[in-house]
C-alpha atoms as a PDB file:
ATOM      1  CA  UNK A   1      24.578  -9.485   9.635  1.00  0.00           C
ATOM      2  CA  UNK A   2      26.011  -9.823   6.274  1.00  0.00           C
ATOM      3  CA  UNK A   3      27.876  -6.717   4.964  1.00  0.00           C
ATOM      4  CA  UNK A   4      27.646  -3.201   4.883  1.00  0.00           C
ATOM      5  CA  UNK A   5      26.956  -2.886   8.722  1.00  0.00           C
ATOM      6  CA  UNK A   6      25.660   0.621   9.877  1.00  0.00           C
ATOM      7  CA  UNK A   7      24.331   1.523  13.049  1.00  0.00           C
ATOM      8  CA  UNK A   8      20.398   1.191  12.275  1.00  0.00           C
ATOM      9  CA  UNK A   9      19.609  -1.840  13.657  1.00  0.00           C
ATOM     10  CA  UNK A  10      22.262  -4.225  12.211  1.00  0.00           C
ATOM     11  CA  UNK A  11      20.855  -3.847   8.586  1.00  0.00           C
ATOM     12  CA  UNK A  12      21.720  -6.755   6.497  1.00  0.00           C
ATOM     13  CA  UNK A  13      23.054  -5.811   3.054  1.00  0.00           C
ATOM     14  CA  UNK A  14      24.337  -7.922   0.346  1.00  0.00           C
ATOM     15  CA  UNK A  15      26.028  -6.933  -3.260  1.00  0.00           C
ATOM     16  CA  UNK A  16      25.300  -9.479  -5.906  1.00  0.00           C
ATOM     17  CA  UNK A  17      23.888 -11.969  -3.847  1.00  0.00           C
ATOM     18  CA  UNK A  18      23.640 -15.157  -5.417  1.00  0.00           C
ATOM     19  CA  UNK A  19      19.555 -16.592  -4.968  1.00  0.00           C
ATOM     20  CA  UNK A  20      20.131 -18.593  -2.094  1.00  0.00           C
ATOM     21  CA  UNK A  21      21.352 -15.726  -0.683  1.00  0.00           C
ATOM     22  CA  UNK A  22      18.523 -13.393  -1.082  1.00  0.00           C
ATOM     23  CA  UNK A  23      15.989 -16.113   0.376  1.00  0.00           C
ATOM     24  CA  UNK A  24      18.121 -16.481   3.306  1.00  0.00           C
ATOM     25  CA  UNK A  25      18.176 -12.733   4.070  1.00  0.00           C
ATOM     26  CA  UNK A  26      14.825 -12.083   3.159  1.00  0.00           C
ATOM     27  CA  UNK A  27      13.193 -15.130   5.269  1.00  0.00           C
ATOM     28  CA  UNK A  28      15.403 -14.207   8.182  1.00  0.00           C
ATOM     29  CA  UNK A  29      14.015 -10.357   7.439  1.00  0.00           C
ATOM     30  CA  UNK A  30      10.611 -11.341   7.473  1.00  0.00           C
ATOM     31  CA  UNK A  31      10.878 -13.604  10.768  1.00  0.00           C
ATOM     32  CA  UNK A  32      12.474 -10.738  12.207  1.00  0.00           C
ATOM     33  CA  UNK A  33       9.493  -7.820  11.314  1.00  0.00           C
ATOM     34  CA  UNK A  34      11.658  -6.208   8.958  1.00  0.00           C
ATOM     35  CA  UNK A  35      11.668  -3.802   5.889  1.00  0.00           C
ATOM     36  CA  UNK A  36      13.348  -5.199   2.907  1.00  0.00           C
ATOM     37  CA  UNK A  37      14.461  -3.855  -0.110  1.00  0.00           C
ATOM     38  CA  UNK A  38      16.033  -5.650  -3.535  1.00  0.00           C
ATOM     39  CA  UNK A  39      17.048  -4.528  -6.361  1.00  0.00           C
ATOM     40  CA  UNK A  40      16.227  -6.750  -9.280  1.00  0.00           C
ATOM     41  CA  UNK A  41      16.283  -6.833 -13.240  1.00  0.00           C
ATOM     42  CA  UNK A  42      12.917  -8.587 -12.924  1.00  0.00           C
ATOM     43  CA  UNK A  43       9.594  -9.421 -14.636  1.00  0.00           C
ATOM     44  CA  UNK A  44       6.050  -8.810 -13.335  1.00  0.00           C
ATOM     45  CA  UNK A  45       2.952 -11.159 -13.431  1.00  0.00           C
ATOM     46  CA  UNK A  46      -0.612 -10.174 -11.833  1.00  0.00           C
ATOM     47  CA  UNK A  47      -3.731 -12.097 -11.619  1.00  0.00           C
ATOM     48  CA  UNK A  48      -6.567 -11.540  -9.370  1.00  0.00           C
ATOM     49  CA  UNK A  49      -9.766  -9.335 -10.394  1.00  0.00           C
ATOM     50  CA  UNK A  50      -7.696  -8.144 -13.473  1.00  0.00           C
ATOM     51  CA  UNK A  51      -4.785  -9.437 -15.283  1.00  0.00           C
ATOM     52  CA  UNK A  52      -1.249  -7.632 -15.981  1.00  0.00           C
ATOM     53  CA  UNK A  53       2.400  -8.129 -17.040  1.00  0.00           C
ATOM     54  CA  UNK A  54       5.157  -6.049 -16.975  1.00  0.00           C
ATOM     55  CA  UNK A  55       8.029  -7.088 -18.817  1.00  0.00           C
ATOM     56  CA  UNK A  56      12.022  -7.369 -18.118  1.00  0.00           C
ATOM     57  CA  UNK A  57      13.461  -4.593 -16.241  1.00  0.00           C
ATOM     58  CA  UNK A  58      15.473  -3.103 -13.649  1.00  0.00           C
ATOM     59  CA  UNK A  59      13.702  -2.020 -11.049  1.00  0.00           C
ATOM     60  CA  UNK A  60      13.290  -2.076  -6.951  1.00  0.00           C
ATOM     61  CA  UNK A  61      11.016  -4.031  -4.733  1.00  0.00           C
ATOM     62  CA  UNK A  62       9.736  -3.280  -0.924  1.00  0.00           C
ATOM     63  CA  UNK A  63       8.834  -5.610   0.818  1.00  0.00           C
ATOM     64  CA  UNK A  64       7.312  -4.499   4.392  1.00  0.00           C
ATOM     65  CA  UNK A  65       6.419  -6.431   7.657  1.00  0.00           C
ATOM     66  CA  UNK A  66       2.969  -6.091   7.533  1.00  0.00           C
ATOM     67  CA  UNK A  67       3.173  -8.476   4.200  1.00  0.00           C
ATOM     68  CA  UNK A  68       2.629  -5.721   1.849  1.00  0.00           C
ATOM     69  CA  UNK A  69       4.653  -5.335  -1.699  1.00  0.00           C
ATOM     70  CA  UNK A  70       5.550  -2.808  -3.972  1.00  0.00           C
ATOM     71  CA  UNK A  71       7.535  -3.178  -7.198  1.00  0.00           C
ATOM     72  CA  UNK A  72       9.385   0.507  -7.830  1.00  0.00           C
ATOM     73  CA  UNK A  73      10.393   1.967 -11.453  1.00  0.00           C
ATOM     74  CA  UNK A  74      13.551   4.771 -11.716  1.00  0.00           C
ATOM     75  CA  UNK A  75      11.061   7.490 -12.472  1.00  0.00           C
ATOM     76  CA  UNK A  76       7.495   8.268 -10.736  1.00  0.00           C
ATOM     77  CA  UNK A  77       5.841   8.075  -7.293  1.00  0.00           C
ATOM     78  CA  UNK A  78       3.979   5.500  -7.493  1.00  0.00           C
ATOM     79  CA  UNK A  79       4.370   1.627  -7.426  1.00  0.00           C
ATOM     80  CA  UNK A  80       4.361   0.148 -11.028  1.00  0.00           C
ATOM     81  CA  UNK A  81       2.414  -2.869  -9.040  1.00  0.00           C
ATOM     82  CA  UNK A  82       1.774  -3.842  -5.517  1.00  0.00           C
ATOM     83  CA  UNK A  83       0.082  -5.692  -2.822  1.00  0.00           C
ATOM     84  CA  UNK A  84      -1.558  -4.580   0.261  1.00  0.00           C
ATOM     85  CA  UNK A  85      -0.416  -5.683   3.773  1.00  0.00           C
ATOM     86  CA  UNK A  86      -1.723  -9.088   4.966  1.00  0.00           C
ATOM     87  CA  UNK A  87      -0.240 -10.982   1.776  1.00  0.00           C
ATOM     88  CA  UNK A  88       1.800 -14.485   2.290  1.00  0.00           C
ATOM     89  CA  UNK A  89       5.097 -14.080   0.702  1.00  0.00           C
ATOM     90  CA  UNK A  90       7.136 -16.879  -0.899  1.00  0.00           C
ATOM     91  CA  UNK A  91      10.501 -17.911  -3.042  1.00  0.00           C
ATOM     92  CA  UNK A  92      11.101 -20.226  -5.100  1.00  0.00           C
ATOM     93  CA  UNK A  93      13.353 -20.846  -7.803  1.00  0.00           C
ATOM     94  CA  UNK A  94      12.801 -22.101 -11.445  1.00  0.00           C
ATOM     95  CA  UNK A  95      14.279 -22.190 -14.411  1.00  0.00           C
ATOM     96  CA  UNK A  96      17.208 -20.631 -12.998  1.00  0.00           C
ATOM     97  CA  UNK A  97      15.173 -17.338 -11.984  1.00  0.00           C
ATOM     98  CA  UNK A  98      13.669 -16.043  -8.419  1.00  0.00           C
ATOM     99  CA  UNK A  99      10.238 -16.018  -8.079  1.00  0.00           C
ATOM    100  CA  UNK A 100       8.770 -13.936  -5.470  1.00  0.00           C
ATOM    101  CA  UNK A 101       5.103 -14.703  -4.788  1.00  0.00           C
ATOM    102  CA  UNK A 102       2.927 -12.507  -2.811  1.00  0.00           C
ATOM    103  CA  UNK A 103      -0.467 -14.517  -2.504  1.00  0.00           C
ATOM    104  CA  UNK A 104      -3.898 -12.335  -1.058  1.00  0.00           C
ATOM    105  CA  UNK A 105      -6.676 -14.539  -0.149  1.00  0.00           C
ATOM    106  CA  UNK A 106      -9.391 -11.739  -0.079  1.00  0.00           C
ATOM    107  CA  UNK A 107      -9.979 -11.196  -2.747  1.00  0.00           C
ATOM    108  CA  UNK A 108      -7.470 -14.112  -4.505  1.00  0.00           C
ATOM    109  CA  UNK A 109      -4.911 -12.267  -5.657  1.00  0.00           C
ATOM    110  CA  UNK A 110      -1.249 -12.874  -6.922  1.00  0.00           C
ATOM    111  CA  UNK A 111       1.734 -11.206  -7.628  1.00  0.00           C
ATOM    112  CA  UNK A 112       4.966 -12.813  -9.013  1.00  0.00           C
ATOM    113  CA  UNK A 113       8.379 -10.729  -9.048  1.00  0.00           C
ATOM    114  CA  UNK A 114      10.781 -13.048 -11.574  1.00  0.00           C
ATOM    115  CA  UNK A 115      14.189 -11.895 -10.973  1.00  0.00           C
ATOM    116  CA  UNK A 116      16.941 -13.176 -13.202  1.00  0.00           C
ATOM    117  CA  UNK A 117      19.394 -11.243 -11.513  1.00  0.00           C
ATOM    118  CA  UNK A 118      19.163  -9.584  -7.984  1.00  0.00           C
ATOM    119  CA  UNK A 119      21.952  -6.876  -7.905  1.00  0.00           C
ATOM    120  CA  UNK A 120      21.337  -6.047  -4.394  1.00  0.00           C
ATOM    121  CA  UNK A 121      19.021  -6.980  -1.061  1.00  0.00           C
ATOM    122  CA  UNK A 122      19.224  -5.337   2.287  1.00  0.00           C
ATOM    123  CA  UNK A 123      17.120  -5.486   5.035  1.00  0.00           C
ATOM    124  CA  UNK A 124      16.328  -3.323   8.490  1.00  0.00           C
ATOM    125  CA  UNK A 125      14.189  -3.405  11.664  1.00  0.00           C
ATOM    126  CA  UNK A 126      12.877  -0.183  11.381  1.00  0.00           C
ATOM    127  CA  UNK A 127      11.331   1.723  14.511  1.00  0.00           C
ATOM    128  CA  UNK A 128       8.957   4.370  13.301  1.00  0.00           C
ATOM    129  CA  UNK A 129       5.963   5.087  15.763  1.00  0.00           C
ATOM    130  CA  UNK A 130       5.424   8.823  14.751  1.00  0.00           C
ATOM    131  CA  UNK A 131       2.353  10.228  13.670  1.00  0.00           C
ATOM    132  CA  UNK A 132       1.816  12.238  10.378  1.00  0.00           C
ATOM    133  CA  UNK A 133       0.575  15.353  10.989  1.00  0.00           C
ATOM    134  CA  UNK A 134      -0.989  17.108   7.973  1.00  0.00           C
ATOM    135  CA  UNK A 135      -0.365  20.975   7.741  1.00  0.00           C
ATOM    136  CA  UNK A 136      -2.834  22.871   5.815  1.00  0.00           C
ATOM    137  CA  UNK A 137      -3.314  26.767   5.357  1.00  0.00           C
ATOM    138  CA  UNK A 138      -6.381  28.648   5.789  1.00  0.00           C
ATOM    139  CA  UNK A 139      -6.779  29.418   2.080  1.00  0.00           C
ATOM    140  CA  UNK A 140      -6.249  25.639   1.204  1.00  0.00           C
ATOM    141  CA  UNK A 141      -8.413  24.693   3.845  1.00  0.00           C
ATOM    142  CA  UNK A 142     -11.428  26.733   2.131  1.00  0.00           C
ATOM    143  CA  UNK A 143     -11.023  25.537  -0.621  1.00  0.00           C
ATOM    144  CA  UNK A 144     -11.048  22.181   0.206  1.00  0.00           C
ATOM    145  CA  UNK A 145     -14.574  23.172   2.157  1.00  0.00           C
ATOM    146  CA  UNK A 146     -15.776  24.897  -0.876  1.00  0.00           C
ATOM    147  CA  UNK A 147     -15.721  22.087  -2.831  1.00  0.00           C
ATOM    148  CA  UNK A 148     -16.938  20.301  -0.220  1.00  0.00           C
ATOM    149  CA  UNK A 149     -19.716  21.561   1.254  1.00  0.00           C
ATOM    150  CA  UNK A 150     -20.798  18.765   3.944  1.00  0.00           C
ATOM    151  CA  UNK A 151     -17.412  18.896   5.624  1.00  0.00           C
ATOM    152  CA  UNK A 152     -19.307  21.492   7.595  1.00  0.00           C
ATOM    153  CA  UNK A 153     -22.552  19.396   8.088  1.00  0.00           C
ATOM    154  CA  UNK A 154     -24.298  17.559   5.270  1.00  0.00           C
ATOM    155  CA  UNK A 155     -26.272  19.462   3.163  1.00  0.00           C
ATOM    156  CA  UNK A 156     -24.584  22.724   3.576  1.00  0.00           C
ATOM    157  CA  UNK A 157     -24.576  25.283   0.582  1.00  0.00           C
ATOM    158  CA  UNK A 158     -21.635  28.046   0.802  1.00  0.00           C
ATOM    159  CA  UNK A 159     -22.460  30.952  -0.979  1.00  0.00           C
ATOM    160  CA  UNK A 160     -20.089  33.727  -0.159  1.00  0.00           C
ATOM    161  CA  UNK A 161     -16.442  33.649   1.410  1.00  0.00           C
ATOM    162  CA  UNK A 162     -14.735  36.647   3.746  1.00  0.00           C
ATOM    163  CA  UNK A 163     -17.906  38.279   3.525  1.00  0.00           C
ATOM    164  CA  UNK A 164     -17.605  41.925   5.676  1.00  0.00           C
ATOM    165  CA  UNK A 165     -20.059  41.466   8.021  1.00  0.00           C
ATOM    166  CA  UNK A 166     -20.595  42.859  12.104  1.00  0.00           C
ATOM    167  CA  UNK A 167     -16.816  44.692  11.910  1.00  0.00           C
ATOM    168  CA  UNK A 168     -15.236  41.729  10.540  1.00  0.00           C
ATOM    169  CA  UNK A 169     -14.572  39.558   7.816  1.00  0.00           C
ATOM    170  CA  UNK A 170     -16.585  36.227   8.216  1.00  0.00           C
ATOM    171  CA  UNK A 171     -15.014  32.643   7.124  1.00  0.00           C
ATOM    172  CA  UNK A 172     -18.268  31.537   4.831  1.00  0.00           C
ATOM    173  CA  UNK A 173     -21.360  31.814   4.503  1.00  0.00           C
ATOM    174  CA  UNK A 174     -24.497  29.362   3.242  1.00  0.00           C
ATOM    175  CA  UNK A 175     -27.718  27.967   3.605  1.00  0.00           C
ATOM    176  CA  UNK A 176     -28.187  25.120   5.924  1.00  0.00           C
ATOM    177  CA  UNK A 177     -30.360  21.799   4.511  1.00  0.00           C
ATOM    178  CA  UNK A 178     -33.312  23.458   6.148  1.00  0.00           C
ATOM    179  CA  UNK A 179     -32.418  26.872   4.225  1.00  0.00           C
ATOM    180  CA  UNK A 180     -31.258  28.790   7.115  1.00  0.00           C
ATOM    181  CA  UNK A 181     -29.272  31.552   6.356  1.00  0.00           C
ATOM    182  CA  UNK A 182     -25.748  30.657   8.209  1.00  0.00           C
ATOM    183  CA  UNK A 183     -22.173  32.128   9.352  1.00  0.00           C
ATOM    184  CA  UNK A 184     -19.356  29.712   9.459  1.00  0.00           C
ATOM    185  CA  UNK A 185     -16.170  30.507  11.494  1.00  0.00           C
ATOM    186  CA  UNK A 186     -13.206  28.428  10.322  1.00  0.00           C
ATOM    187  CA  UNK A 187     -10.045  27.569  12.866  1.00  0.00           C
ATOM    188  CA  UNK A 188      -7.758  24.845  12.646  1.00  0.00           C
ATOM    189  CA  UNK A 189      -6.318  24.610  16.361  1.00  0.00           C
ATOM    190  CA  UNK A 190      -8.921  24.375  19.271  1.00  0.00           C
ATOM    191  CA  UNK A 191     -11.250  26.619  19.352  1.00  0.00           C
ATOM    192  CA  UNK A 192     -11.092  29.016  22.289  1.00  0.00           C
ATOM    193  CA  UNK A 193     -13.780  31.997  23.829  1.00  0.00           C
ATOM    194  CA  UNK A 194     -11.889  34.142  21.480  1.00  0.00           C
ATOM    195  CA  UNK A 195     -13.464  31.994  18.587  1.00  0.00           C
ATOM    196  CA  UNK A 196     -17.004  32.338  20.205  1.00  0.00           C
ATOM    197  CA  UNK A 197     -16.952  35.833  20.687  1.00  0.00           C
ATOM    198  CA  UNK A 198     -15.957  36.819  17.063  1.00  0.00           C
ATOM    199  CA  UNK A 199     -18.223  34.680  15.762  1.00  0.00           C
ATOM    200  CA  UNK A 200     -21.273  35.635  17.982  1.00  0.00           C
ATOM    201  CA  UNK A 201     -20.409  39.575  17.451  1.00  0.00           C
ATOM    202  CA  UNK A 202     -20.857  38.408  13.143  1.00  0.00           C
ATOM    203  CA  UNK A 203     -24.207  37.532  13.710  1.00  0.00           C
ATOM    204  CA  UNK A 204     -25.854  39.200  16.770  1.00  0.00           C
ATOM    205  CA  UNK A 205     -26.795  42.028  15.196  1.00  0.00           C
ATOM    206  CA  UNK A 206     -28.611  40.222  11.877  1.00  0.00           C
ATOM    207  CA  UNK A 207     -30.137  37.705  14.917  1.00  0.00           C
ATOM    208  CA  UNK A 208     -32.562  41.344  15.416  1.00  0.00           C
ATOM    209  CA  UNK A 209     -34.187  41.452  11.616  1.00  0.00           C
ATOM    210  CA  UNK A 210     -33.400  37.426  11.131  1.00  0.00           C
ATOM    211  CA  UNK A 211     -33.861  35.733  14.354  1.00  0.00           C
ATOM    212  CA  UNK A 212     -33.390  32.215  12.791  1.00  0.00           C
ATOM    213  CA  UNK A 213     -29.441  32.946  11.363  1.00  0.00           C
ATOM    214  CA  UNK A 214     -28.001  30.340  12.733  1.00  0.00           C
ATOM    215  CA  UNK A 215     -24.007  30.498  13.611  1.00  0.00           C
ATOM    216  CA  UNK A 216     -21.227  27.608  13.132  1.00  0.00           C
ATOM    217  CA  UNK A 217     -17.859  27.666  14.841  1.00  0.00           C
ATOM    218  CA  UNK A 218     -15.996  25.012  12.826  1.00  0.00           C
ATOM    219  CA  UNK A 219     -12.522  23.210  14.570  1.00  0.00           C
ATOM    220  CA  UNK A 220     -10.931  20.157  14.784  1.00  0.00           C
ATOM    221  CA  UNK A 221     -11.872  20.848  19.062  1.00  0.00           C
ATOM    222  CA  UNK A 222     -13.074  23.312  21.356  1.00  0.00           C
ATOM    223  CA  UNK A 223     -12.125  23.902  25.013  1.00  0.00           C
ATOM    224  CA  UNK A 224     -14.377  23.644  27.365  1.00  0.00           C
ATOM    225  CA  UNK A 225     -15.214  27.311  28.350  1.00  0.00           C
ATOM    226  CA  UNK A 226     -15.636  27.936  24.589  1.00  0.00           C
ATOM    227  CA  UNK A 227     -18.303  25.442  24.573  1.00  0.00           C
ATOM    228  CA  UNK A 228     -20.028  26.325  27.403  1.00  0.00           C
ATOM    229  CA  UNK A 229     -19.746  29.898  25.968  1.00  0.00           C
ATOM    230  CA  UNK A 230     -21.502  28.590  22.548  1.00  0.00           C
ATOM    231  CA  UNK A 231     -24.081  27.183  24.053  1.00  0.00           C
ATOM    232  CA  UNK A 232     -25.009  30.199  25.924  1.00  0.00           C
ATOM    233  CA  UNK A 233     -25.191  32.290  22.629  1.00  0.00           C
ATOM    234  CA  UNK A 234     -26.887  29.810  20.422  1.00  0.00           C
ATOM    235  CA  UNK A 235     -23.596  29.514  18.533  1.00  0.00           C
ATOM    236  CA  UNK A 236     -23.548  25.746  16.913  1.00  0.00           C
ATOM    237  CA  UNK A 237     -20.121  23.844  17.181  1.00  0.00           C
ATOM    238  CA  UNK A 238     -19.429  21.257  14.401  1.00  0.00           C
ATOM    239  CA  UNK A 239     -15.948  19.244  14.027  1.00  0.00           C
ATOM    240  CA  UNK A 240     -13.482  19.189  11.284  1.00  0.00           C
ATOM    241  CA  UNK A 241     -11.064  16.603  10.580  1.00  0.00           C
ATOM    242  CA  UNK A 242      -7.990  19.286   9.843  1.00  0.00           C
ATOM    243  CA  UNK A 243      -5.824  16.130   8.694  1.00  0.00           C
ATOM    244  CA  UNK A 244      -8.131  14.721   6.602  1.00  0.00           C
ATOM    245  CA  UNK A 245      -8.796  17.728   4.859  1.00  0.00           C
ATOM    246  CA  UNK A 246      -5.144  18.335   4.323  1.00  0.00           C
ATOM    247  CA  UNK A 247      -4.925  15.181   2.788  1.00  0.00           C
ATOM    248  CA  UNK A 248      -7.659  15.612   0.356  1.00  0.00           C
ATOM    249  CA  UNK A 249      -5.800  18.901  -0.527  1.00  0.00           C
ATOM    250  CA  UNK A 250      -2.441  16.718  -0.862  1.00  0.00           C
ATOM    251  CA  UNK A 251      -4.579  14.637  -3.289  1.00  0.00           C
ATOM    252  CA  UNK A 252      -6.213  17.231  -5.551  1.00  0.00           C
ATOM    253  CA  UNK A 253      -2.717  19.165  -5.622  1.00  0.00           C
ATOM    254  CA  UNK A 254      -1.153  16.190  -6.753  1.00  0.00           C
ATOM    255  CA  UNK A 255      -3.574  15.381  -9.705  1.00  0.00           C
ATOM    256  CA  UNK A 256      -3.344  18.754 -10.881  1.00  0.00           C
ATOM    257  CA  UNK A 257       0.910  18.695 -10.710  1.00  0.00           C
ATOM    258  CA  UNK A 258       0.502  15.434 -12.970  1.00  0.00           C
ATOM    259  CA  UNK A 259      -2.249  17.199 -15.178  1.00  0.00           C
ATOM    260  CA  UNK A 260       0.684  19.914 -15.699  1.00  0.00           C
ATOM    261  CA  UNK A 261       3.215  17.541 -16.356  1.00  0.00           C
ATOM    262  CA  UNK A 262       1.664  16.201 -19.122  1.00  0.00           C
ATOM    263  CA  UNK A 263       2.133  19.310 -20.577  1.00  0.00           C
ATOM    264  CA  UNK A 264       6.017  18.966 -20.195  1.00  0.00           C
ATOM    265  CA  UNK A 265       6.812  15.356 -21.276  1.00  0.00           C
END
């Protein structure tokens, strides 16, 4: 350990490191699995399937275990420039700067950091096996099936939403790919009998004048009991990735914040 010792881990951090210093930390980091971060008035070179260069500026640089990099700028979310994991990463010095090479082979890619002065580098093991679970509402996660339609199965056409129908209020409704007229039931835990039943009392009655309505019970799972209850009453079960439609969601939200803020700047 160097300086600045807190109780993660026995992070390494050095102020003003002088070059020698920052390759010594940083190859010990990376020999070590760890997360590294510098802080560098640097310059930026790219070549690979394009071409780019960012010139001098302050700015900080991740480098993770996995061999990934990303080059940081005071303002915005997202890297200025970066590699994905699996890169080789080297130092050298010349001409009196740092050069930080991250090399891809697949496609042949490289990045070089130049640093001509390195104002800080610190490095941690981190331990981090958590999962991300995405949280979604039930209004977001219609929407996100609205606009796309074969989340439910492919070829699906909605055409109404909350539509009153059998004492109730179903999810959607559509046309299947084969033009059956169709009820969807939306839950994002497992579905239970509960599930089954509300759906099945939706479309029983229209089963009498349109024997072909068919009935989905969308969910990211379904207990067994509910399934076995499904199948009894002709009710189809289809699976819906809850996480990946919150993260669609997370994307379009996103775009449309930045759409806004170019309103503001």
């Amino acid at each position: 350990m160097v300086e600045g010792s807190v109780s993660m881990n026995h992070p390494q951090v050095k102020v003003d490191p002088t070059f020698q210093e920052v390759e010594s930390i940083v190859s010990d980091a990376c020999s070590r699995g760890c997360f590294t971060v510098l802080v560098a008035d640097c310059r930026v070179d790219y070549h690979g399937r394009s071409s780019s260069k960012m010139g001098w500026g302050e700015r900080v640089v991740l480098l993770k275990p996995d061999g990934s990099v990303l080059i940081h700028r005071r303002t915005g979310f997202e890297a200025a420039n970066w590699q994905p994991p699996g890169c080789c990463i080297t130092f050298s010095q010349r001409e009196g700067e740092l050069v930080i090479r991250a090399d891809r082979r697949k496609p042949r890619e490289t990045l070089e950091v130049i640093c001509r002065e390195v104002a800080l580098v610190s490095s941690v093991l981190l331990k981090d096996d958590a999962s991300l679970d995405m949280l979604i509402s039930e209004q977001d996660l219609y929407s996100v099936l609205r606009a796309n339609p074969d989340l439910i199965e492919p070829g699906f056409r909605i055409s109404s939403e909350q539509k009153g129908l059998g004492g109730g209020k179903a999810d959607l409704t559509g046309l299947d790919r084969s033009g059956r007229y169709t009820v969807v039931e939306v839950k994002r835990v497992a579905a239970d009998t509960d599930a089954v039943k509300q759906l099945y009392r939706y479309i029983s009655q229209m089963r009498e004048t349109s024997p072909d309505l068919r009935g989905i019970l969308l969910a990211p799972n379904i207990r067994p009991a509910a399934k076995r209850l499904a199948k009894s009453l002709s009710v189809d079960y289809r699976t819906v990735d809850v996480a990946q439609c919150a993260a669609v969601f997370s994307k379009n939200s996103s775009k449309g914040l930045d759409r806004l803020d170019r309103h503001f700047t």
